[in-house]
N, C-alpha and C. Protein backbone atom coordinates (compact mmCIF):
# COMPACT_ATOMS: atom_id res chain seq x y z
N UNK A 1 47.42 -9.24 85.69
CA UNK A 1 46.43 -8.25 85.33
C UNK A 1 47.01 -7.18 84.43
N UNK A 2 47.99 -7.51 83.71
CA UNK A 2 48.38 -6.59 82.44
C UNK A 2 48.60 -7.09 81.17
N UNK A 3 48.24 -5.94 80.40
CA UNK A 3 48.20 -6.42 78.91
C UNK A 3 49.32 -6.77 78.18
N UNK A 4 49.07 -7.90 77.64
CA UNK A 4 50.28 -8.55 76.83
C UNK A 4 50.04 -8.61 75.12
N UNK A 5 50.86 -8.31 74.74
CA UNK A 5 51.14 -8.34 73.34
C UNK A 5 51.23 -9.99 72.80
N UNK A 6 50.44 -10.27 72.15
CA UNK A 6 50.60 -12.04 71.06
C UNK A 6 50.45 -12.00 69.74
N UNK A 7 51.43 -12.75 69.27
CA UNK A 7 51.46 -12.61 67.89
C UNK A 7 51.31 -14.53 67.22
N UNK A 8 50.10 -14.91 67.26
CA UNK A 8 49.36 -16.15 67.51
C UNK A 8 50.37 -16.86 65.68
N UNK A 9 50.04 -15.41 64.95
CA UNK A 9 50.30 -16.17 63.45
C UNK A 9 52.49 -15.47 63.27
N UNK A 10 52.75 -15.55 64.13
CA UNK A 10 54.33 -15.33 64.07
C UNK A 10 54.78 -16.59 63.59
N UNK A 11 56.07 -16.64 63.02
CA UNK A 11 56.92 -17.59 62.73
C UNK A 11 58.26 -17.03 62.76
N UNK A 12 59.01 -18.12 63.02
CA UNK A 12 60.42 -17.40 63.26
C UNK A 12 61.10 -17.29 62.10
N UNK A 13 60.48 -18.24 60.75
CA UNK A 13 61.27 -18.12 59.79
C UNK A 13 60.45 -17.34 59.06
N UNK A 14 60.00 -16.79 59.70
CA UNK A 14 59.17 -15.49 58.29
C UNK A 14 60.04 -14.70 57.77
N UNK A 15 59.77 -14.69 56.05
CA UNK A 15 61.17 -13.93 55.56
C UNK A 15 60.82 -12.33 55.69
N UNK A 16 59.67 -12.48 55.77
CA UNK A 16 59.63 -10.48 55.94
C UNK A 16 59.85 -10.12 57.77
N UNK A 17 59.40 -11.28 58.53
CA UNK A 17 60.09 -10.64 59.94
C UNK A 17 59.23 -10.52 60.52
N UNK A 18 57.56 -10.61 60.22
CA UNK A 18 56.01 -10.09 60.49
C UNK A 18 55.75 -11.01 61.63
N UNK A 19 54.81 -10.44 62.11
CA UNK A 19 53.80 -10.73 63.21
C UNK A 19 52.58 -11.24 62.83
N UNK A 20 52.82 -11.44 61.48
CA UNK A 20 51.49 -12.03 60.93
C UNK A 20 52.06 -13.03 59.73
N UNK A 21 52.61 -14.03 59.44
CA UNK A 21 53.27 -14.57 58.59
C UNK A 21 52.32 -15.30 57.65
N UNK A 22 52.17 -14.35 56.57
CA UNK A 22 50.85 -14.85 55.40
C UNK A 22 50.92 -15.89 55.00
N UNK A 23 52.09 -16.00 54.63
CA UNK A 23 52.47 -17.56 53.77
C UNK A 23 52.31 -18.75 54.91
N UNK A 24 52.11 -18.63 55.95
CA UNK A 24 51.79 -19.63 57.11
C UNK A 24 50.34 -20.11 56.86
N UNK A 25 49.67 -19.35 56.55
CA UNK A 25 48.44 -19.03 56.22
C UNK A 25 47.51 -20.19 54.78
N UNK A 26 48.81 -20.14 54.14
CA UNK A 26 48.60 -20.77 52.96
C UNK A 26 49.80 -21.65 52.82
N UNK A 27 50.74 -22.45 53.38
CA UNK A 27 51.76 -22.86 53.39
C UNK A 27 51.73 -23.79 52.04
N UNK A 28 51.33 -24.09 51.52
CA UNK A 28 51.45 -25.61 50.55
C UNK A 28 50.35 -25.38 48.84
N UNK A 29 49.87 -26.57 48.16
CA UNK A 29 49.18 -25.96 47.41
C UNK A 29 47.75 -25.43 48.43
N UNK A 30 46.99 -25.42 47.58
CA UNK A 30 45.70 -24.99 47.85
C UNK A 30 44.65 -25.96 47.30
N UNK A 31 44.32 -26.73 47.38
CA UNK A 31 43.63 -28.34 46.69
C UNK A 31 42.87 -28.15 45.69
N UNK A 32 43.06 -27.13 44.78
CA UNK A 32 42.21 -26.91 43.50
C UNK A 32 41.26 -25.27 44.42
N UNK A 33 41.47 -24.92 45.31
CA UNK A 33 41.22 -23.13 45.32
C UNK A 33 41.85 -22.35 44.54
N UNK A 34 41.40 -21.63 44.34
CA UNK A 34 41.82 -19.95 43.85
C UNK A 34 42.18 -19.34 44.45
N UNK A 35 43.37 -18.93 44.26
CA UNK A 35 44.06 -17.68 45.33
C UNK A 35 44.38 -16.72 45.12
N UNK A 36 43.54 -15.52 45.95
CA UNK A 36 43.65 -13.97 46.04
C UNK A 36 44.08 -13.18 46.67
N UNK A 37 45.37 -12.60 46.03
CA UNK A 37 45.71 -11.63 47.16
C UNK A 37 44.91 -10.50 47.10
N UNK A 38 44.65 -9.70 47.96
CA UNK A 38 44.73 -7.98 47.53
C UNK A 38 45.22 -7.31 48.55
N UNK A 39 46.74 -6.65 48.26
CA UNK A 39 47.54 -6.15 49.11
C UNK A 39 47.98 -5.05 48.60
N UNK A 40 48.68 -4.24 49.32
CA UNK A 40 49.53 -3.17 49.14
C UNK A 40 51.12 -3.10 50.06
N UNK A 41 51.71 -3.90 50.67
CA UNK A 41 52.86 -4.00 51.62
C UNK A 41 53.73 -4.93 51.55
N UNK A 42 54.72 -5.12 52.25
CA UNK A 42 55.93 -6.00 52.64
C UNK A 42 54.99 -7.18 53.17
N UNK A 43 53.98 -7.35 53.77
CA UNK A 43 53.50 -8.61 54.50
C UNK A 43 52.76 -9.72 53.28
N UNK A 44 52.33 -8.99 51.93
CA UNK A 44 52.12 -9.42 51.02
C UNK A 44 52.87 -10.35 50.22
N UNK A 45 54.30 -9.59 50.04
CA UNK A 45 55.31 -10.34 48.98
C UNK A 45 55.36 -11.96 48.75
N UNK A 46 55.67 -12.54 49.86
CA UNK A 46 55.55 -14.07 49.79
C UNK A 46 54.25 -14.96 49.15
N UNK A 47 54.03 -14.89 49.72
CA UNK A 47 51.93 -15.33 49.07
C UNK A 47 51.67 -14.85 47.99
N UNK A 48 51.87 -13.52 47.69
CA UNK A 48 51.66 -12.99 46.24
C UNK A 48 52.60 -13.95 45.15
N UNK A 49 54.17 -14.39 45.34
CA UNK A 49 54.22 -15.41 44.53
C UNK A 49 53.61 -16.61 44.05
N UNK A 50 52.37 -17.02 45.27
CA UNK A 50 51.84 -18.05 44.74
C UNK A 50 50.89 -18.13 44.59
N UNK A 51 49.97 -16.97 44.31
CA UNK A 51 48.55 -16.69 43.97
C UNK A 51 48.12 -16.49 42.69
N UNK A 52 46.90 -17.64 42.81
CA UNK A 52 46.57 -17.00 41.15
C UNK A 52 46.33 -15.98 40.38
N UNK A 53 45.59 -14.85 41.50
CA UNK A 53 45.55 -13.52 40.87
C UNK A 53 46.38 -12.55 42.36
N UNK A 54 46.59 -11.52 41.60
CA UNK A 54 47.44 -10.82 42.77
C UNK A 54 46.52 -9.45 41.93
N UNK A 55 46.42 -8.75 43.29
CA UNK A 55 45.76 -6.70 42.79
C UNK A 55 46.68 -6.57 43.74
N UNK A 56 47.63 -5.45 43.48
CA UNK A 56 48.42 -4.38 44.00
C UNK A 56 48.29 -3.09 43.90
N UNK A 57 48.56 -2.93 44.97
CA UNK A 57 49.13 -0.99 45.03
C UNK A 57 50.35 -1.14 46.22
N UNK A 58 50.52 0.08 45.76
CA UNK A 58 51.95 0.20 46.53
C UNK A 58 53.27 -0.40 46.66
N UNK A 59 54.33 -0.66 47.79
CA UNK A 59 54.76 -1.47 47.96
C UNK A 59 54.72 -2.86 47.01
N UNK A 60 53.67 -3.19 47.30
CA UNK A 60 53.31 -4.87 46.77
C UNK A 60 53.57 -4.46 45.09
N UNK A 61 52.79 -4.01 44.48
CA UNK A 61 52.94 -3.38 42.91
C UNK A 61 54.32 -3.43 42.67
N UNK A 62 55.26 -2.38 43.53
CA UNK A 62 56.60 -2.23 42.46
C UNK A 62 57.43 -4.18 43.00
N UNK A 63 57.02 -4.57 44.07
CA UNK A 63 57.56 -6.04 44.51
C UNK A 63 57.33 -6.83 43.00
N UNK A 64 56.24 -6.48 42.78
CA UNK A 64 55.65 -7.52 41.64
C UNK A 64 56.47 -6.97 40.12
N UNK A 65 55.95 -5.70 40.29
CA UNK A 65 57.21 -5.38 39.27
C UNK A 65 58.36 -5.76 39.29
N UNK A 66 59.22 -5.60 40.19
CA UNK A 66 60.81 -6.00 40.29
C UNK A 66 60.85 -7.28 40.26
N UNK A 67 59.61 -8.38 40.11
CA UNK A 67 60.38 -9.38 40.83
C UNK A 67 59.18 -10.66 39.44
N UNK A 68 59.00 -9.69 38.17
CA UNK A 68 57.66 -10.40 37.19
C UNK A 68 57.18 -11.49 37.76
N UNK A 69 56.54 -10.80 38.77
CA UNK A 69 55.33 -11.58 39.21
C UNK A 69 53.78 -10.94 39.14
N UNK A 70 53.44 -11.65 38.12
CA UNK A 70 51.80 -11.01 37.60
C UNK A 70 51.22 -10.46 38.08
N UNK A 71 50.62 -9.26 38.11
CA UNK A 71 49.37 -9.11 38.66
C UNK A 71 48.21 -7.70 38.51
N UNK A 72 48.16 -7.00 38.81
CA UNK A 72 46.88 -6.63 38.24
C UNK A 72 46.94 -5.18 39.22
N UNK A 73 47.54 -3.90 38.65
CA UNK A 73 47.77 -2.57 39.40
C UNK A 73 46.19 -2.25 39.72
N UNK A 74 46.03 -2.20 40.77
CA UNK A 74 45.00 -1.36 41.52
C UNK A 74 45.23 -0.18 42.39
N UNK A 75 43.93 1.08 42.31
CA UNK A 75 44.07 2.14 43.23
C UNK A 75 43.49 1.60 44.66
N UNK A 76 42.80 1.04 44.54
CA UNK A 76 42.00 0.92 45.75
C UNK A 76 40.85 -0.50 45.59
N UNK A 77 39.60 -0.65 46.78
CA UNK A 77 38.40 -1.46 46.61
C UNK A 77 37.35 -1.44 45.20
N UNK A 78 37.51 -0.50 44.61
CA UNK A 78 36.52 -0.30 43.64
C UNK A 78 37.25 -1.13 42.99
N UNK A 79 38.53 -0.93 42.29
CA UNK A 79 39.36 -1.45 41.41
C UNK A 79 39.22 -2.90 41.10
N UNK A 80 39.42 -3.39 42.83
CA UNK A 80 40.07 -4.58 43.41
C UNK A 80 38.71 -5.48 42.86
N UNK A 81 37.06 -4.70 42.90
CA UNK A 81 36.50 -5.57 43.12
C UNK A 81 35.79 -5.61 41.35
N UNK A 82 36.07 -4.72 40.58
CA UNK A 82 36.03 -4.89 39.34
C UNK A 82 37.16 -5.47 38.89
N UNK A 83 38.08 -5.34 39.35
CA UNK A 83 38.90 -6.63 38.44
C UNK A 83 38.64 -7.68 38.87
N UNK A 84 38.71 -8.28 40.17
CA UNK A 84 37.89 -9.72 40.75
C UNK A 84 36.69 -10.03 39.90
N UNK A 85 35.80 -9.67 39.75
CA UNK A 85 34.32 -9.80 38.98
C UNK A 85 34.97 -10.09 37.75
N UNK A 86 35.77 -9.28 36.79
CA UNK A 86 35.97 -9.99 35.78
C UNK A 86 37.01 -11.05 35.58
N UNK A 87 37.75 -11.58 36.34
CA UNK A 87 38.44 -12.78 36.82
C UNK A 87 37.51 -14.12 37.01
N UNK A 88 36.88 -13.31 37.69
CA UNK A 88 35.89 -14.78 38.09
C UNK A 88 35.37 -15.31 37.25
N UNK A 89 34.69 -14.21 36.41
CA UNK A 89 33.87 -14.49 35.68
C UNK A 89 34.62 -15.39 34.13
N UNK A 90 35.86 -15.61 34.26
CA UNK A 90 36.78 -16.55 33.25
C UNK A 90 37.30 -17.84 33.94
N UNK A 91 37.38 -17.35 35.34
CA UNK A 91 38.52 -18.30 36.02
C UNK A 91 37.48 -18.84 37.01
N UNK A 92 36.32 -18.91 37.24
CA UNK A 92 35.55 -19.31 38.17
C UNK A 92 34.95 -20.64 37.85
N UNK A 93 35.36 -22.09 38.80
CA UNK A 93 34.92 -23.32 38.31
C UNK A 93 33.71 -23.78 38.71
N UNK A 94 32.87 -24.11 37.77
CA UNK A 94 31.55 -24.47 38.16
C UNK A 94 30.96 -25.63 38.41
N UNK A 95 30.80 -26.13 39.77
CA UNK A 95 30.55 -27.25 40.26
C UNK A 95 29.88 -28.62 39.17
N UNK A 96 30.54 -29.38 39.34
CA UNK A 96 30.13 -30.51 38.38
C UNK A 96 28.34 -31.01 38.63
């Protein structure tokens, strides 16, 4: 009858150390999806290498900086979701 702490998406080889291991999440390609980050932290870094579009702030931003991996400086949701809209609207595949 006491509360326990679980961390369901842990991995032991997570390189950031998280309780939430993103790249677990997305381990492999993606079968012709599009992949979006929008982050600002250390739990970001991994996955953001393999996403097609990445929006940053913070943390995640100077990662991407230090490390030229593309992506697209954002302040916040407004940003995130005007740059998405015009992404899509180039990179968005339209069902055969």
């Amino acid at each position: 009858e006491r509360w326990s702490l679980a961390f369901p998406f842990s991995r032991p080889d997570c390189k950031a150390s998280l309780g939430n291991c993103k790249c677990s999440h997305r381990p492999g390609t993606s079968g012709g999806a599009l992949d979006v980050v929008v982050g600002d932290g250390r739990s970001d870094f991994c996955i953001a290498s393999r996403a097609h579009l990445v929006l940053a702030k913070g943390q995640l931003a100077k990662h991407c900086q230090a490390n030229d991996i593309a992506h697209w400086p954002i302040a916040g949701f407004d940003d995130a979701t005007d740059v998405l809209a015009a992404w899509l609207a180039r990179h968005a595949r339209i069902p055969a």
